[in-house]
N, C-alpha and C. Protein backbone atom coordinates (compact mmCIF):
# COMPACT_ATOMS: atom_id res chain seq x y z
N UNK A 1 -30.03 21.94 22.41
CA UNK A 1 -29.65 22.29 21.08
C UNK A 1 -30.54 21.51 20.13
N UNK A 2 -30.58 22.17 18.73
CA UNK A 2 -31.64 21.42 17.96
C UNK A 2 -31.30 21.95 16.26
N UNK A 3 -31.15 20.68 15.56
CA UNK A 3 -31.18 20.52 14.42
C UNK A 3 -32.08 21.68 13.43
N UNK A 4 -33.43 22.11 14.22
CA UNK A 4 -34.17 23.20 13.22
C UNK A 4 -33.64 24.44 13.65
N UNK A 5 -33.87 25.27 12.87
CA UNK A 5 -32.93 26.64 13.18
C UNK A 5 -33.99 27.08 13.91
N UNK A 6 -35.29 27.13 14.00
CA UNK A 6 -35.97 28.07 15.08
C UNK A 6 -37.32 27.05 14.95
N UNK A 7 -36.88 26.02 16.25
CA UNK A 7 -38.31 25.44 16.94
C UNK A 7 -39.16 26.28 17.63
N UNK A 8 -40.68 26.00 17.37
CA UNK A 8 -41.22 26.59 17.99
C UNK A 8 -42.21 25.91 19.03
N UNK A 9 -42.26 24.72 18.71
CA UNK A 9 -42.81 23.44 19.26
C UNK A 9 -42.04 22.53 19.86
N UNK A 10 -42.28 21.43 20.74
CA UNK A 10 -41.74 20.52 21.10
C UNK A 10 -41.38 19.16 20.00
N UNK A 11 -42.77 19.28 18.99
CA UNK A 11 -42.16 18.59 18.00
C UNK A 11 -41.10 18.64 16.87
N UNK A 12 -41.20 20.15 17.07
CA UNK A 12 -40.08 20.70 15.88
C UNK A 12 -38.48 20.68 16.52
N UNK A 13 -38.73 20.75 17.86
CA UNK A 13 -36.99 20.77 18.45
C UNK A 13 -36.70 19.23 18.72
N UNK A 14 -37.54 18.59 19.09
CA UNK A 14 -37.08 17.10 18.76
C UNK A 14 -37.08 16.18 17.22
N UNK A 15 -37.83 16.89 16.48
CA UNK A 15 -37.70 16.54 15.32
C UNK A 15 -36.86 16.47 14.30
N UNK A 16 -36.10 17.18 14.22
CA UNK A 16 -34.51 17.50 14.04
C UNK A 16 -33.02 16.89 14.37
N UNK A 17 -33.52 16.42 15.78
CA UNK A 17 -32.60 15.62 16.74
C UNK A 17 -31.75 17.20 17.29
N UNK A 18 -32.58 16.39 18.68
CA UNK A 18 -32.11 17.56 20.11
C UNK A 18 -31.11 16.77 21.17
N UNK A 19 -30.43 17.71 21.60
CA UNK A 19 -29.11 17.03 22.49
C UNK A 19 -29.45 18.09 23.50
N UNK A 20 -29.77 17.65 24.86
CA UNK A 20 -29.89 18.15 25.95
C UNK A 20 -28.34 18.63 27.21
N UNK A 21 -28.26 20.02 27.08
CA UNK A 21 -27.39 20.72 27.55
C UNK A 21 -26.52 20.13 29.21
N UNK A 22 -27.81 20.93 29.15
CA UNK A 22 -27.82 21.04 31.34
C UNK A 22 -29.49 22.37 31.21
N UNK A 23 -29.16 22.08 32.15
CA UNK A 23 -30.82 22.62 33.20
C UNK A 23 -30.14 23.85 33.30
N UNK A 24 -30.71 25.25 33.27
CA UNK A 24 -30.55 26.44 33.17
C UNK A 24 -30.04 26.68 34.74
N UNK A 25 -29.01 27.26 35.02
CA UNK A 25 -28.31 27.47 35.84
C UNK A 25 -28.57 28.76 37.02
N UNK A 26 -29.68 29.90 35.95
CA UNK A 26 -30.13 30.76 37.04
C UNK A 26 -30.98 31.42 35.77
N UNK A 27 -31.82 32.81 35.96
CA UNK A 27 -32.51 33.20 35.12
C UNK A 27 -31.91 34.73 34.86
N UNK A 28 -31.08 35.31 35.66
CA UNK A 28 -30.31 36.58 35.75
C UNK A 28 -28.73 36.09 35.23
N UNK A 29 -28.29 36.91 34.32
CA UNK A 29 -27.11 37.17 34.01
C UNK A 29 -26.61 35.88 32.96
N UNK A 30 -25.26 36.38 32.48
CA UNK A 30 -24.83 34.89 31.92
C UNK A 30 -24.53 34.36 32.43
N UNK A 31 -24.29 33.21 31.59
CA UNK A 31 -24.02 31.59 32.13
C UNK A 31 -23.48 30.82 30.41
N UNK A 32 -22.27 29.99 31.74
CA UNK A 32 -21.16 28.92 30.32
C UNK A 32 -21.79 27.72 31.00
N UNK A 33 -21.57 26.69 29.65
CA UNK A 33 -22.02 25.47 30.20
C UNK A 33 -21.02 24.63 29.38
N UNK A 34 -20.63 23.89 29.83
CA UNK A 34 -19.59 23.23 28.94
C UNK A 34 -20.20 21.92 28.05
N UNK A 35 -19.41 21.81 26.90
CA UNK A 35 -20.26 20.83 26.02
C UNK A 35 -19.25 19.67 25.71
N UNK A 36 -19.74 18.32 25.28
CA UNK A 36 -18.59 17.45 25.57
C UNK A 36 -17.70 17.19 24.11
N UNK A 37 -16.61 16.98 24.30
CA UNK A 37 -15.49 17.34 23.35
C UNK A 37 -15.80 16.41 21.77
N UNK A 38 -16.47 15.43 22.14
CA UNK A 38 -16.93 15.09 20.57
C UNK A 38 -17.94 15.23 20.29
N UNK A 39 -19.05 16.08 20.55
CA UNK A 39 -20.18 16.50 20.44
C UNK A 39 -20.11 17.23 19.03
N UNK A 40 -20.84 16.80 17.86
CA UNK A 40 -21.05 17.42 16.34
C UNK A 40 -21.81 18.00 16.71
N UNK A 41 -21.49 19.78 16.57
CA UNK A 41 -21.88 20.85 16.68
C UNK A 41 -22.41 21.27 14.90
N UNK A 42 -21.90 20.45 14.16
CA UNK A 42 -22.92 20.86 13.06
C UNK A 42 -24.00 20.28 12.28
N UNK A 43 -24.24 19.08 13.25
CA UNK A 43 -25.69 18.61 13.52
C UNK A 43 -26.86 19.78 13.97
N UNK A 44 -26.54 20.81 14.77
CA UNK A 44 -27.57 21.83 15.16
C UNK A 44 -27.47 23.12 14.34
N UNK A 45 -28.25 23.45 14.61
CA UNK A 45 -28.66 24.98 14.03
C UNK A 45 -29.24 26.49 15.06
N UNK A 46 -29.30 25.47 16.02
CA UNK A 46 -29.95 26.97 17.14
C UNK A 46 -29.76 26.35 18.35
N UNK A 47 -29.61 27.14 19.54
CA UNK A 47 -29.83 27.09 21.15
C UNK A 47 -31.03 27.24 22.02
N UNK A 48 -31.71 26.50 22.43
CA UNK A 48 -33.22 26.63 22.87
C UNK A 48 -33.67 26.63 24.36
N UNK A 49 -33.99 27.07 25.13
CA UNK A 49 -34.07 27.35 26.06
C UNK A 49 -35.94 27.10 26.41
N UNK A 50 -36.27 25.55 27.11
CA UNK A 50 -37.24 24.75 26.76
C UNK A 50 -37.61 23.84 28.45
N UNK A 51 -38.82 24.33 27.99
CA UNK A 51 -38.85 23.74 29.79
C UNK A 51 -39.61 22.05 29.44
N UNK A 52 -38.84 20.74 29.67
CA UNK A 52 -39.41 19.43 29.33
C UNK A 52 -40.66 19.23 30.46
N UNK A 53 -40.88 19.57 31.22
CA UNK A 53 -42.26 19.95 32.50
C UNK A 53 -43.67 19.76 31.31
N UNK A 54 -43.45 21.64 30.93
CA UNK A 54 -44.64 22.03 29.80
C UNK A 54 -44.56 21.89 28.61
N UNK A 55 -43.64 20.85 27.78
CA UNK A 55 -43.51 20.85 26.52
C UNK A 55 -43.65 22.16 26.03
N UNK A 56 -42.48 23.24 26.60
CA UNK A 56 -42.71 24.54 25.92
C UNK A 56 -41.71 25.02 25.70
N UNK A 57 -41.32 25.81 24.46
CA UNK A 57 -40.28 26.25 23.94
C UNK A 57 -40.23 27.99 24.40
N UNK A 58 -39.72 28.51 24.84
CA UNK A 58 -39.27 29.74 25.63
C UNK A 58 -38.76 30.85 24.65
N UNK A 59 -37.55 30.10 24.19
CA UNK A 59 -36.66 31.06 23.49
C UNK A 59 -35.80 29.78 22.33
N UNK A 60 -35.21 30.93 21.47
CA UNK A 60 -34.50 30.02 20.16
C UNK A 60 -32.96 31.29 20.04
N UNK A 61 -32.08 30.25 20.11
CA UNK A 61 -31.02 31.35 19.24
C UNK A 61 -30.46 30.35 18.29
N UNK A 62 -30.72 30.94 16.82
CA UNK A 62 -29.74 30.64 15.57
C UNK A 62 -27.82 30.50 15.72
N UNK A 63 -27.38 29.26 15.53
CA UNK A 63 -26.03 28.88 15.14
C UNK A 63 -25.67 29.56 14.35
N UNK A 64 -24.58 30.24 14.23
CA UNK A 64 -23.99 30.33 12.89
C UNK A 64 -22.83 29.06 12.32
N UNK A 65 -22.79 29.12 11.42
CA UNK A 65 -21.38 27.48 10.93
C UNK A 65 -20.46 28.62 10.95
């Protein structure tokens, strides 16, 4: 998760202040991941899907408040 509404860089999703989920669980179908109960969810702005390997940003989805 990440503070800018749509990183497109590694500097822009840590730049913001990023809170690391869990590791993508499969690449077919959905998937829940649970988040921990005092976690400020309106510190972020989008969901990012980011491989830390290639410093590469994949995909972005926008929060709504």
């Amino acid at each position: 998760m990440s503070g800018s509404a749509a990183p497109r860089t590694s500097a822009e999703l840590h730049g913001t202040g990023a809170f690391e989920v869990a590791q993508l669980k499969g690449n077919v179908g959905g998937q829940n991941y649970a988040l921990p109960i005092d976690l400020d969810l309106s510190k972020f702005r989008s969901v990012v899907i980011y491989c830390r390997r290639f410093t590469t940003v994949f995909s972005t989805a926008q929060l709504d408040s």
